[in-house]
N, C-alpha and C. Protein backbone atom coordinates (compact mmCIF):
# COMPACT_ATOMS: atom_id res chain seq x y z
N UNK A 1 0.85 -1.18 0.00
CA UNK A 1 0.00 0.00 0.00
C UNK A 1 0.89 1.23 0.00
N UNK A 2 0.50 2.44 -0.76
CA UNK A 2 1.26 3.56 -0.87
C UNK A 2 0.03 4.38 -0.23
N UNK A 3 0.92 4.99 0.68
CA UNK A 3 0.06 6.30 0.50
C UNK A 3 0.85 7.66 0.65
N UNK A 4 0.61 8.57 0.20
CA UNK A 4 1.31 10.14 -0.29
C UNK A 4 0.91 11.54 0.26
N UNK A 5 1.79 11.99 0.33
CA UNK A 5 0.75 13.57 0.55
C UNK A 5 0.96 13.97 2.48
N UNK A 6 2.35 13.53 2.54
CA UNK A 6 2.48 13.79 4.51
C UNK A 6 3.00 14.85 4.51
N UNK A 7 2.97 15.82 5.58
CA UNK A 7 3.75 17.08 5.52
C UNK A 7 5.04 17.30 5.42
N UNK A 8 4.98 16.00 7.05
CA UNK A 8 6.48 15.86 7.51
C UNK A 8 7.12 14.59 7.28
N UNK A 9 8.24 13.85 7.04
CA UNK A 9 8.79 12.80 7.32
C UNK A 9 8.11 12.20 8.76
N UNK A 10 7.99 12.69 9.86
CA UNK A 10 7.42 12.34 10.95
C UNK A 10 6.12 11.73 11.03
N UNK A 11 5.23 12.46 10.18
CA UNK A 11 4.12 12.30 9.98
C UNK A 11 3.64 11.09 9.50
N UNK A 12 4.46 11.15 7.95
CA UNK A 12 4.46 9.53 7.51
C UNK A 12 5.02 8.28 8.17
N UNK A 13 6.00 8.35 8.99
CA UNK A 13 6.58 7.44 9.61
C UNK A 13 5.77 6.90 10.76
N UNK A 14 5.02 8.15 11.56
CA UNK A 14 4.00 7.37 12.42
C UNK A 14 2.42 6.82 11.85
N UNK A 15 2.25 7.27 10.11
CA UNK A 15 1.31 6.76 9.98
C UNK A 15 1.19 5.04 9.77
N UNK A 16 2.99 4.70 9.25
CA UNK A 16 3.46 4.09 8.50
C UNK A 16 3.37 3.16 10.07
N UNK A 17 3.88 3.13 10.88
CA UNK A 17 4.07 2.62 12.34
C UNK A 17 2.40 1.94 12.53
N UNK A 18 1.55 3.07 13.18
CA UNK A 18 -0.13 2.66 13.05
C UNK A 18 -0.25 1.69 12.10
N UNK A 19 -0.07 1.81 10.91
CA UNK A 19 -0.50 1.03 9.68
C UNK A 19 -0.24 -0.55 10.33
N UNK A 20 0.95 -0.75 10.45
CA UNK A 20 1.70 -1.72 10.92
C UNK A 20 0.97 -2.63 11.81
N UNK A 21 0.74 -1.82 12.80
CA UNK A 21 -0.19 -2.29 14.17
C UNK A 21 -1.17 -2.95 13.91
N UNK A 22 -2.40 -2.00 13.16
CA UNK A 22 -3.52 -2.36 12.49
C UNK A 22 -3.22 -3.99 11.73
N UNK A 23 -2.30 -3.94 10.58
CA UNK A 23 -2.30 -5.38 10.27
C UNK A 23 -2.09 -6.32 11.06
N UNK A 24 -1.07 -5.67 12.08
CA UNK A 24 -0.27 -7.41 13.09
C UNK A 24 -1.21 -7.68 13.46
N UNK A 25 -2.74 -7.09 13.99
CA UNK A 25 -3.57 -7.93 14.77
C UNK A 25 -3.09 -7.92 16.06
N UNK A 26 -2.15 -7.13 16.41
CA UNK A 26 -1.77 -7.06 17.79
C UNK A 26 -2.89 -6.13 18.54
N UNK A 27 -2.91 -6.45 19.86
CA UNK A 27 -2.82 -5.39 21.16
C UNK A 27 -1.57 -4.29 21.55
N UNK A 28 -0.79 -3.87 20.64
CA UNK A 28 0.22 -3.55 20.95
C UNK A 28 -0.10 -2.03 20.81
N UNK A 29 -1.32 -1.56 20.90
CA UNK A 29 -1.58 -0.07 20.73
C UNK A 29 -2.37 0.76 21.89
N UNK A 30 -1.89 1.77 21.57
CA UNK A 30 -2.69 2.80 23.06
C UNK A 30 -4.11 2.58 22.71
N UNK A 31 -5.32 2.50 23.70
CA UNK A 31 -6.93 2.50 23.30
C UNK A 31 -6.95 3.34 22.89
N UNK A 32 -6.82 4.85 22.58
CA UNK A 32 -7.50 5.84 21.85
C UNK A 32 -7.38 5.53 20.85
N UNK A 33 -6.01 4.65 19.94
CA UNK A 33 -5.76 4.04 18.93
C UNK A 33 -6.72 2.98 18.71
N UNK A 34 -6.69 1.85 19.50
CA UNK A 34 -7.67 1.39 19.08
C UNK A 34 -9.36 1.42 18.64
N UNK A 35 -9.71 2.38 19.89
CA UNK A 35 -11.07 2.98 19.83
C UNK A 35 -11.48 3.83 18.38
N UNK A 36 -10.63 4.05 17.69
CA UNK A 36 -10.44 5.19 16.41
C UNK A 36 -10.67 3.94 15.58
N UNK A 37 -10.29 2.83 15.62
CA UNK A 37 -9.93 1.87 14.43
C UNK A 37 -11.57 1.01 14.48
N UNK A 38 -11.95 1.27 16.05
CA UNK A 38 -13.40 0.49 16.26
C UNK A 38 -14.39 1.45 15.53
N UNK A 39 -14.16 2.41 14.99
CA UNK A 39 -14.97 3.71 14.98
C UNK A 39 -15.10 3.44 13.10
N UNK A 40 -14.24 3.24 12.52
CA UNK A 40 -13.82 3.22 11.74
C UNK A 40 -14.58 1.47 10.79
């Protein structure tokens, strides 16, 4: 998956991180993170 258009290097790197999470199927994320992804 590509995705484009981040402001910062930072920006993309933590979207790129989240992204990550989301696939492993882990618990490995803060709840507001998760609660956003239940929302979703």
């Amino acid at each position: 998956m590509t995705k484009r258009g981040f402001a910062t290097k930072k920006e993309a790197q933590n979207w790129e991180s989240q992204f990550k999470l989301r696939e492993s199927h882990e618990l490995d994320m803060k709840f507001d993170e998760f609660y956003k992804l239940y929302l979703e």
